[in-house]
Protein backbone atom coordinates (compact mmCIF):
# COMPACT_ATOMS: atom_id res chain seq x y z
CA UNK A 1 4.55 30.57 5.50
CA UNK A 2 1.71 28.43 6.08
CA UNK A 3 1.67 25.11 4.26
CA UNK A 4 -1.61 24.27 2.63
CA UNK A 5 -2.50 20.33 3.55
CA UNK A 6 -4.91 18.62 1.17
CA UNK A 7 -4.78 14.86 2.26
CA UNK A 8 -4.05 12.93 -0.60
CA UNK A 9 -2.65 15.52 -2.69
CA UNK A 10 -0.65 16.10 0.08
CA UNK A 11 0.36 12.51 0.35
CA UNK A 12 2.65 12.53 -2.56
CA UNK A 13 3.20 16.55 -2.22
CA UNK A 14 3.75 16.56 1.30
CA UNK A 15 7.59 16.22 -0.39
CA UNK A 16 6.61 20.50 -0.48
CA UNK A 17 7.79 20.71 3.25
CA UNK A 18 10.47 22.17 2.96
CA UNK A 19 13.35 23.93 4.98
CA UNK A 20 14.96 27.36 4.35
CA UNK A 21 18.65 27.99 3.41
CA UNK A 22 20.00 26.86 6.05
CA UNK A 23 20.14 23.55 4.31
CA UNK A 24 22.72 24.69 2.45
CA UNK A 25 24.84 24.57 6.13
CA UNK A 26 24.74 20.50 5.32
CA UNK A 27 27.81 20.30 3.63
CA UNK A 28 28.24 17.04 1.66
CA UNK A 29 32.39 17.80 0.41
CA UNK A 30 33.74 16.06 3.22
CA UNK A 31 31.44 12.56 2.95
CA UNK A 32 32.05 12.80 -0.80
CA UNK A 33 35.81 12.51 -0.05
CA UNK A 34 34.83 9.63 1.91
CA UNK A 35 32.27 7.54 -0.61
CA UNK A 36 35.15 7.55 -3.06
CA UNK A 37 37.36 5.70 -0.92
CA UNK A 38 38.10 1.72 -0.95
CA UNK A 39 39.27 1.24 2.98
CA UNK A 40 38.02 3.43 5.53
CA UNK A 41 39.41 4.65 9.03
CA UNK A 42 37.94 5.67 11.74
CA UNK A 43 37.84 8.91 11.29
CA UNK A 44 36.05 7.98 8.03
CA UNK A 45 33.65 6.85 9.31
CA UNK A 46 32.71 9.71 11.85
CA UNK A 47 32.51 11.84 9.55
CA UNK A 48 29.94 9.79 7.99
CA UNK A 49 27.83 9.86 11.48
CA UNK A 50 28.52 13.86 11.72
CA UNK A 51 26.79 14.07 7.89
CA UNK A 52 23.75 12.07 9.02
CA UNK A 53 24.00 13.97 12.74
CA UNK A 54 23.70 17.51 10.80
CA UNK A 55 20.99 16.32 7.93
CA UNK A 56 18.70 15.15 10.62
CA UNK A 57 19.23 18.10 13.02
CA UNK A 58 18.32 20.12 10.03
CA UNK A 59 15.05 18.02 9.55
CA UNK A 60 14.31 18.87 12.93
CA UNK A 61 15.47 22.54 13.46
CA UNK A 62 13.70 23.95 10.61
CA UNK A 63 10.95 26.32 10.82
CA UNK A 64 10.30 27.82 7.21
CA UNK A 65 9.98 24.85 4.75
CA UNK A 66 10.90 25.84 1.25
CA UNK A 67 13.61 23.68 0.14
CA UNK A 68 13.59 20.36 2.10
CA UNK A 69 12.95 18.25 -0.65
CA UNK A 70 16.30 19.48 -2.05
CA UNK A 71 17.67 18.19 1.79
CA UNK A 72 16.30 14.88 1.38
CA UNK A 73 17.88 14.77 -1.94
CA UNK A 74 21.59 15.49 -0.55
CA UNK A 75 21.14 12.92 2.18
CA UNK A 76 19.76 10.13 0.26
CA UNK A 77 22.20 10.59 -2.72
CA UNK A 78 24.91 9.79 -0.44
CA UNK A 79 24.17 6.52 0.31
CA UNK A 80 26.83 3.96 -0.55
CA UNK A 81 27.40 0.53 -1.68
CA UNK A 82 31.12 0.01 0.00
CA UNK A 83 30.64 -2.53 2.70
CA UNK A 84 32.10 0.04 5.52
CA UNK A 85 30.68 3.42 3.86
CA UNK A 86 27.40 1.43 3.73
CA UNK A 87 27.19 -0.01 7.28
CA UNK A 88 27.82 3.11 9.13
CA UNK A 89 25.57 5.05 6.68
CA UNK A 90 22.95 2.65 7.86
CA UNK A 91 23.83 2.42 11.91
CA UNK A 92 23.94 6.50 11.84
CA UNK A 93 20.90 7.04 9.84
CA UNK A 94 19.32 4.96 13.09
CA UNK A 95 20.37 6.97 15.80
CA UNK A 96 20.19 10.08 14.29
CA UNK A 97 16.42 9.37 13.17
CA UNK A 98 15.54 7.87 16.43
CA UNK A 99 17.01 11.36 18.01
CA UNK A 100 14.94 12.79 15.46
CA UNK A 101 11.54 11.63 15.95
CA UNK A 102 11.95 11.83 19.47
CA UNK A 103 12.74 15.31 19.39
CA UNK A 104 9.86 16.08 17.14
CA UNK A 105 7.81 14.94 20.14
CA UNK A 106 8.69 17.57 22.33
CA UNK A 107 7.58 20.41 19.31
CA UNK A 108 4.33 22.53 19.17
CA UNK A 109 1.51 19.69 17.55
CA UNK A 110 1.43 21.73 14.33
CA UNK A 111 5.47 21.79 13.63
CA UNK A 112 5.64 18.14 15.46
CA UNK A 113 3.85 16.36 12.16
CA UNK A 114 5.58 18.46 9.68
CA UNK A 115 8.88 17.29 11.34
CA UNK A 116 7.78 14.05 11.56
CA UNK A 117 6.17 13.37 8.35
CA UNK A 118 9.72 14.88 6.63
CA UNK A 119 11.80 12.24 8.75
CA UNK A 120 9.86 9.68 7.33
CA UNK A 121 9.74 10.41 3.99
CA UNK A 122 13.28 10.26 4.55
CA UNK A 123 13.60 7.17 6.14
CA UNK A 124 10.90 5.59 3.10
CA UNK A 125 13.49 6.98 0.95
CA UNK A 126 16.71 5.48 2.66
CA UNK A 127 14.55 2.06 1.89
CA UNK A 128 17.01 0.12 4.96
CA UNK A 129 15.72 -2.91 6.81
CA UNK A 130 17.56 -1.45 9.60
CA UNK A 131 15.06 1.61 10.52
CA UNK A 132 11.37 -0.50 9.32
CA UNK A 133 10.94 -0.66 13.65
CA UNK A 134 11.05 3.37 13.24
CA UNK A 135 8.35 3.33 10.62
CA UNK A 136 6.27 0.59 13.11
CA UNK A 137 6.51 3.21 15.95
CA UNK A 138 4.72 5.70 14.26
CA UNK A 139 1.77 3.28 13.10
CA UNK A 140 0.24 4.19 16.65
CA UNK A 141 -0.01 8.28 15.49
CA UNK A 142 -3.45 9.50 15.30
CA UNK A 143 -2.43 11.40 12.67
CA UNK A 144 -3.98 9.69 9.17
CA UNK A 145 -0.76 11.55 7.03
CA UNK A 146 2.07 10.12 10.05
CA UNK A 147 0.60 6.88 9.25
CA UNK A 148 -0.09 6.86 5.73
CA UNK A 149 4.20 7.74 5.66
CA UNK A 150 5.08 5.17 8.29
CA UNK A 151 3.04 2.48 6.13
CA UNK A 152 4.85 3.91 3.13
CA UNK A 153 7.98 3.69 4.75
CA UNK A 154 7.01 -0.31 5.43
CA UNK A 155 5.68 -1.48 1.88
CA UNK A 156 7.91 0.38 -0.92
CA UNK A 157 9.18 -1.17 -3.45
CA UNK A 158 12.60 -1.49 -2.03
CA UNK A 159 11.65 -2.97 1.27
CA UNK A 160 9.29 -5.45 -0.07
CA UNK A 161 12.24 -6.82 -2.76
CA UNK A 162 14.33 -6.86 0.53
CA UNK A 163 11.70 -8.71 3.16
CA UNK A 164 11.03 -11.14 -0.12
CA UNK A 165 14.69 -11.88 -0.48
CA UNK A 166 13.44 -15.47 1.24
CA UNK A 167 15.99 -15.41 4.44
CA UNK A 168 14.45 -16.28 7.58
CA UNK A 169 14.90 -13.20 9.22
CA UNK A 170 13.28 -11.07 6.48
CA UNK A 171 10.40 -13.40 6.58
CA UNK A 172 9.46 -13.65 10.28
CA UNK A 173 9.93 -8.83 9.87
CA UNK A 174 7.37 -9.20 6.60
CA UNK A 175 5.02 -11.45 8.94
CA UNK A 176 5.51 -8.90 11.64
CA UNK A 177 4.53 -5.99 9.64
CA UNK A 178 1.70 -7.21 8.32
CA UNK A 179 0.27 -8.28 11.35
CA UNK A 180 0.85 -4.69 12.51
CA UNK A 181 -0.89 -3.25 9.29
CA UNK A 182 -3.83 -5.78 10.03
CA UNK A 183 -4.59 -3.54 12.89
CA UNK A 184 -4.77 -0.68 10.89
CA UNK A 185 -7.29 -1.84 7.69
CA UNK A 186 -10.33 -0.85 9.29
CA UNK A 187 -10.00 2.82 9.59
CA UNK A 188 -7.69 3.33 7.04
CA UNK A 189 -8.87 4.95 3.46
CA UNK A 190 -8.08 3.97 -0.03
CA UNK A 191 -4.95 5.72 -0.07
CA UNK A 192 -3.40 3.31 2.93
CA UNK A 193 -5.19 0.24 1.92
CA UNK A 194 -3.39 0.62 -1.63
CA UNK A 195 0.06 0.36 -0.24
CA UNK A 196 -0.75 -3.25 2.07
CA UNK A 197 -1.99 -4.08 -0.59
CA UNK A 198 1.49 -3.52 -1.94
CA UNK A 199 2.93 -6.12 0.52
CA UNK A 200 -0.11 -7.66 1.17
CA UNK A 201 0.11 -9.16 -2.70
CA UNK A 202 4.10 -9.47 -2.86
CA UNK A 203 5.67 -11.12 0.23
CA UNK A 204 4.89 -15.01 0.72
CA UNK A 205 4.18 -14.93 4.65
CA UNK A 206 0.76 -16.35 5.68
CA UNK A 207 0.33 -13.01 7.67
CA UNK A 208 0.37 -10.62 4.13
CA UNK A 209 -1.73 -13.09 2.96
CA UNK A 210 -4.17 -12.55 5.69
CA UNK A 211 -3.73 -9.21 5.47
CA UNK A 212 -4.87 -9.21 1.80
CA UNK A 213 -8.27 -11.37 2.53
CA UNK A 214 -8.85 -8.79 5.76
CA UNK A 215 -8.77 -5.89 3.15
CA UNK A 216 -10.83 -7.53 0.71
CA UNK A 217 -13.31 -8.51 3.21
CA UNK A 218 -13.66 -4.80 4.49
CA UNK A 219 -14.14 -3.67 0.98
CA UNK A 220 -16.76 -6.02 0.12
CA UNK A 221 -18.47 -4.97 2.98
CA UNK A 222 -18.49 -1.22 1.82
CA UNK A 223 -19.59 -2.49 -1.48
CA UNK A 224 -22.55 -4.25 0.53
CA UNK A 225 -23.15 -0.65 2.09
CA UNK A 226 -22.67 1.68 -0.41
CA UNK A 227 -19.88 3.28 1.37
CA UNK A 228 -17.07 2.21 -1.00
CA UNK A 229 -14.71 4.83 -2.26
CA UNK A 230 -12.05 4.76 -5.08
CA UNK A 231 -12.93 1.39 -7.14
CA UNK A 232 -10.08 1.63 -9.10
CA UNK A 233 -8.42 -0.24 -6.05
CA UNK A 234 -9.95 -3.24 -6.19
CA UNK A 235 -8.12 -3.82 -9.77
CA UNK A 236 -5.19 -3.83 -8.07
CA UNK A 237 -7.00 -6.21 -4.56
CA UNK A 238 -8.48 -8.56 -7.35
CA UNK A 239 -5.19 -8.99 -9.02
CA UNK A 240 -3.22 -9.95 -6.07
CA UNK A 241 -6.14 -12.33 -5.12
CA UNK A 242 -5.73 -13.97 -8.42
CA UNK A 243 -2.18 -14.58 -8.16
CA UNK A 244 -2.42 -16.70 -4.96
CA UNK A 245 -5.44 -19.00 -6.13
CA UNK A 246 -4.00 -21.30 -8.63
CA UNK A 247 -1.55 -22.64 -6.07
CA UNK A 248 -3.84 -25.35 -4.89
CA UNK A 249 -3.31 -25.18 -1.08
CA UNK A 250 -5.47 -25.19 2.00
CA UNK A 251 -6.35 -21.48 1.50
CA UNK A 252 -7.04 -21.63 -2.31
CA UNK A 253 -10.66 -21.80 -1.69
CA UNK A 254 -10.94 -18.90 0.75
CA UNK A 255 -8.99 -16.47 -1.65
CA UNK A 256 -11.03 -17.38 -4.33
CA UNK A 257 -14.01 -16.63 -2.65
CA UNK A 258 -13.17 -13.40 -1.82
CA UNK A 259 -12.08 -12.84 -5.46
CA UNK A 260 -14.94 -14.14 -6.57
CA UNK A 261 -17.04 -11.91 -4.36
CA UNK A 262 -14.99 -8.71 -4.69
CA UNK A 263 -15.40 -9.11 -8.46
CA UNK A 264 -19.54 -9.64 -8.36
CA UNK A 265 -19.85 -6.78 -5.96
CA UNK A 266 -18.39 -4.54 -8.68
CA UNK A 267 -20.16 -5.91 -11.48
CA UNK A 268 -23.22 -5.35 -9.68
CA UNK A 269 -22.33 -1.78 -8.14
CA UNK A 270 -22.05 -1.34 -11.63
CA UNK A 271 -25.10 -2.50 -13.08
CA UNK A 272 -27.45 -1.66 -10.09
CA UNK A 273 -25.72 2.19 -9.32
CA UNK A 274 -25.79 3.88 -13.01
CA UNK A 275 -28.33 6.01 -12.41
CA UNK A 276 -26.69 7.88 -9.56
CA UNK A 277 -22.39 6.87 -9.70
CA UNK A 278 -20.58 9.62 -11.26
CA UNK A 279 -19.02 9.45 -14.24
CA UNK A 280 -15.60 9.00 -12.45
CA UNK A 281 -16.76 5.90 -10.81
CA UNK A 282 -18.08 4.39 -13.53
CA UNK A 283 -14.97 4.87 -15.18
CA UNK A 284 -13.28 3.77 -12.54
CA UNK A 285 -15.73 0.24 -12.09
CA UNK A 286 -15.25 -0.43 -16.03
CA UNK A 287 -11.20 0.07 -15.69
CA UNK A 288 -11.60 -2.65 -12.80
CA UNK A 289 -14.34 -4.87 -14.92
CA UNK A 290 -11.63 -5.03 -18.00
CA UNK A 291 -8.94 -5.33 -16.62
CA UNK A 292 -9.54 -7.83 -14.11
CA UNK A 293 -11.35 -9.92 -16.79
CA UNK A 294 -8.16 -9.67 -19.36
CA UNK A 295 -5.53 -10.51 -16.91
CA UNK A 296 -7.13 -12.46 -14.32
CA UNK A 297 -9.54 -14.38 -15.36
CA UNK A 298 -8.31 -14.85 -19.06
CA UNK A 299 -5.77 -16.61 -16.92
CA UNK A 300 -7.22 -18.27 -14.40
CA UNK A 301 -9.50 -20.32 -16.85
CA UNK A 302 -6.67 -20.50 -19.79
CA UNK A 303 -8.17 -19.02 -22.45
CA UNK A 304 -8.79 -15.41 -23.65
CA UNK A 305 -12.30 -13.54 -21.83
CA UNK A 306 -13.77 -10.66 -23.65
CA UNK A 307 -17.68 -11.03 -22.82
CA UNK A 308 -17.18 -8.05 -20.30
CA UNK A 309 -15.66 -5.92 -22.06
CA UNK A 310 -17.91 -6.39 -25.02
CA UNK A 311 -21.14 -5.80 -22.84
CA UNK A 312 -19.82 -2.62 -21.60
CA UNK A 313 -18.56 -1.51 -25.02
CA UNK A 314 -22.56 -2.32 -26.42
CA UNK A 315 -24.02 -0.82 -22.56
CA UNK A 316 -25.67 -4.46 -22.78
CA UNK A 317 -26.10 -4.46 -18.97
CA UNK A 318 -28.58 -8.13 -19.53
CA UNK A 319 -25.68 -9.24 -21.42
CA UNK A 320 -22.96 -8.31 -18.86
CA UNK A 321 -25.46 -10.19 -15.69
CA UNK A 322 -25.58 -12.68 -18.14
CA UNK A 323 -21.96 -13.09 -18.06
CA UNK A 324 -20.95 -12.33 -14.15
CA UNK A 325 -23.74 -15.65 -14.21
CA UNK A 326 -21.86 -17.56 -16.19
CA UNK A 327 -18.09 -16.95 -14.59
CA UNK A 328 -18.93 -16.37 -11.13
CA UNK A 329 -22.24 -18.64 -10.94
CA UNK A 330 -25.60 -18.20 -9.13
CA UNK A 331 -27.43 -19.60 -5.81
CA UNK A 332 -28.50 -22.10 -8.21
CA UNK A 333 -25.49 -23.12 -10.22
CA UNK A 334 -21.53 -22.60 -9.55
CA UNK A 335 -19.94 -20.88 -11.83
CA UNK A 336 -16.80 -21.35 -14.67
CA UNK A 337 -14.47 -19.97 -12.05
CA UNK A 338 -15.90 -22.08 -9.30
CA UNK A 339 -16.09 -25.53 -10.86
CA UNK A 340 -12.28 -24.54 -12.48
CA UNK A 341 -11.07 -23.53 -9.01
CA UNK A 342 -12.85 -25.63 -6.33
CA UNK A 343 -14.56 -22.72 -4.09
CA UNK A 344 -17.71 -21.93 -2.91
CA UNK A 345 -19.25 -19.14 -1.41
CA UNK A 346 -20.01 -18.06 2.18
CA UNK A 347 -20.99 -19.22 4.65
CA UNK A 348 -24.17 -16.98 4.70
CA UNK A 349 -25.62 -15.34 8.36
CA UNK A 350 -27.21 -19.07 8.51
CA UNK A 351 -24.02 -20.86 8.05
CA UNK A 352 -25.29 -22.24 4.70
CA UNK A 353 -22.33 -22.16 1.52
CA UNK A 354 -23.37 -20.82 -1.54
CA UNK A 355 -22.98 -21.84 -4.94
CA UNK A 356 -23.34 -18.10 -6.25
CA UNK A 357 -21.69 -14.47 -5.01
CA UNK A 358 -24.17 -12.46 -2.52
CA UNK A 359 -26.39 -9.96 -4.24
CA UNK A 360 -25.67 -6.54 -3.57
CA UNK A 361 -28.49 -5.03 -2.04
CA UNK A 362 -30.12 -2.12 -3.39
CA UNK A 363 -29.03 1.29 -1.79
CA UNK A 364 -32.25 2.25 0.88
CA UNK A 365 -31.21 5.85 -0.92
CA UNK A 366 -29.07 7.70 -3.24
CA UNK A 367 -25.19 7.47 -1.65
């Protein structure tokens, strides 16, 4: 059977690839016996490392993919919390998986990314500090959906409350990553971007905070170029941006600038573009308008902001410039935000800082 691969649907649904009955051959009775136990022996813990040994081969082997997701589910339902149970779970999910991906090298290209994509779905699943240099390996695949699961596997929810669990060593593997992921913001789509921005916005390393100014300064240049796709992600950009700029520090000024920015270039794409956006995007822009005025800058400037929201509710597009004026300031005049946070815009292609957000300049045609 042929599997059907629609990028981003597929992103979540590439969970359909599947493997035939012979999944059934993985056999959980014996590690069951095992998880249930207080002290383990040796030959405990083998049979631990012959479970993960089969489950992976069985990754690997398969041909016909119809039940893998219910493979995945047997594997990652036996993971423990005993100290021994847990350890070995963790050292044999390593070498089996590294066995695994390299063995999914040596397949035909088609069944190599299937393989590979299922191993690490399993390994974002297994959520271990232990296999995130597996996940970094396959950043360097020219395949968009290999990557898009290896940067999944890096910035889920479990890894990220691990790598922010303050330790040293956590710390210096959260710079790391991001420093990798850095390399990767320029030709990655919304889809990608949306998970940095994941870690980008949680972990407190200077590199994820680089990270997050590097993705907000490619986005504002696709808003300068009509190229941007998917607004609703800049809600979630914006928001992050917001939560590192009351801090005060050196670098308050340059993530309020791009907040500041990101936010005008919306406003304005929505404004300028409503005679040719879709009615998706323009849903899409007003979800990011809202939102980002009621909990950002509501915050940011202590007191409740509904001006936006009540220019888009009336279509009162003088009223809503009028506004994005008034917060985010003009060439002539700085802005609420500005004068509350201490920023400025810029520099400009002259070098010269700005007192207002750039203008977004009008599209030379329809996008």
């Amino acid at each position: 059977m042929r599997a059907k691969w629609v990028f981003f649907g597929a992103l979540a649904g590439f969970s359909f690839l599947v493997i035939t009955s012979s999944a059934m051959a993985l056999d959980p009775t014996a590690i069951d016996a095992v998880r249930s136990k207080g002290v383990l022996t040796n030959q405990d813990l083998q049979v631990i490392d012959n479970f993960l040994a089969d489950g992976v081969q069985e990754l690997v082997r398969t041909r016909k993919f119809t039940a893998i997701a219910r493979l995945r589910a047997v594997i990652l339902s036996r993971q423990g919390t005993q100290k021994q149970y847990a350890q070995q779970f963790s050292a044999s999910a390593l070498k089996h998986l590294t066995s695994g991906l390299q063995a999914a090298l040596t397949l035909p290209e088609e069944v190599r990314t299937k393989v590979t994509v299922n191993l690490l779905i399993l390994i974002d699943g297994l959520a271990d500090l232990r296999l995130l240099d597996l996940s970094v390996a396959m950043l360097r695949s020219d395949n968009a959906i290999v990557r898009y699961w290896a940067i999944h596997g890096l910035t889920n929810p479990g890894i990220i409350a691990k790598l922010d669990a303050r330790g040293a060593a956590t710390l210096q593997a959260a710079g790391a990553i991001a420093k990798k992921l850095s390399g990767l913001v320029d030709k990655s789509g919304p889809e990608t971007l949306a998970l940095m921005v994941q870690l980008a916005g949680a972990v407190k390393v200077s590199q994820a905070e680089d990270l997050l100014l590097q993705i907000a300064d490619l986005r504002i240049k696709q808003y300068m170029a009509w190229t941007v796709k998917y607004e609703l992600l800049d809600g979630s950009i914006l928001k992050m941006l917001a939560e590192k700029m009351p801090g005060g520090s050196a670098r308050t000024s340059a993530v309020a600038y791009r907040f500041g920015q990101l936010y005008s270039c919306a406003i304005q794409r929505y404004v300028v573009g409503k005679a040719f956006l879709s009615s998706v995007q323009r849903q899409q822009l007003v979800s990011v308008l809202i939102g980002t005025e009621d909990k950002c800058t509501s915050k940011l400037l202590g007191a409740p902001r509904t001006a936006i929201k009540r220019a888009i509710e009336r279509d009162d597009d003088a009223a809503l410039s009028t506004e994005h004026n008034r917060l985010l300031g003009t060439n002539a005049q700085a802005g609420e935000l500005a004068a509350k946070i201490k920023f400025v815009y810029g520099p400009d292609a002259t070098g010269r800082k700005r007192n207002g957000p750039f203008a977004l300049p009008r599209p030379a045609a329809t996008p």
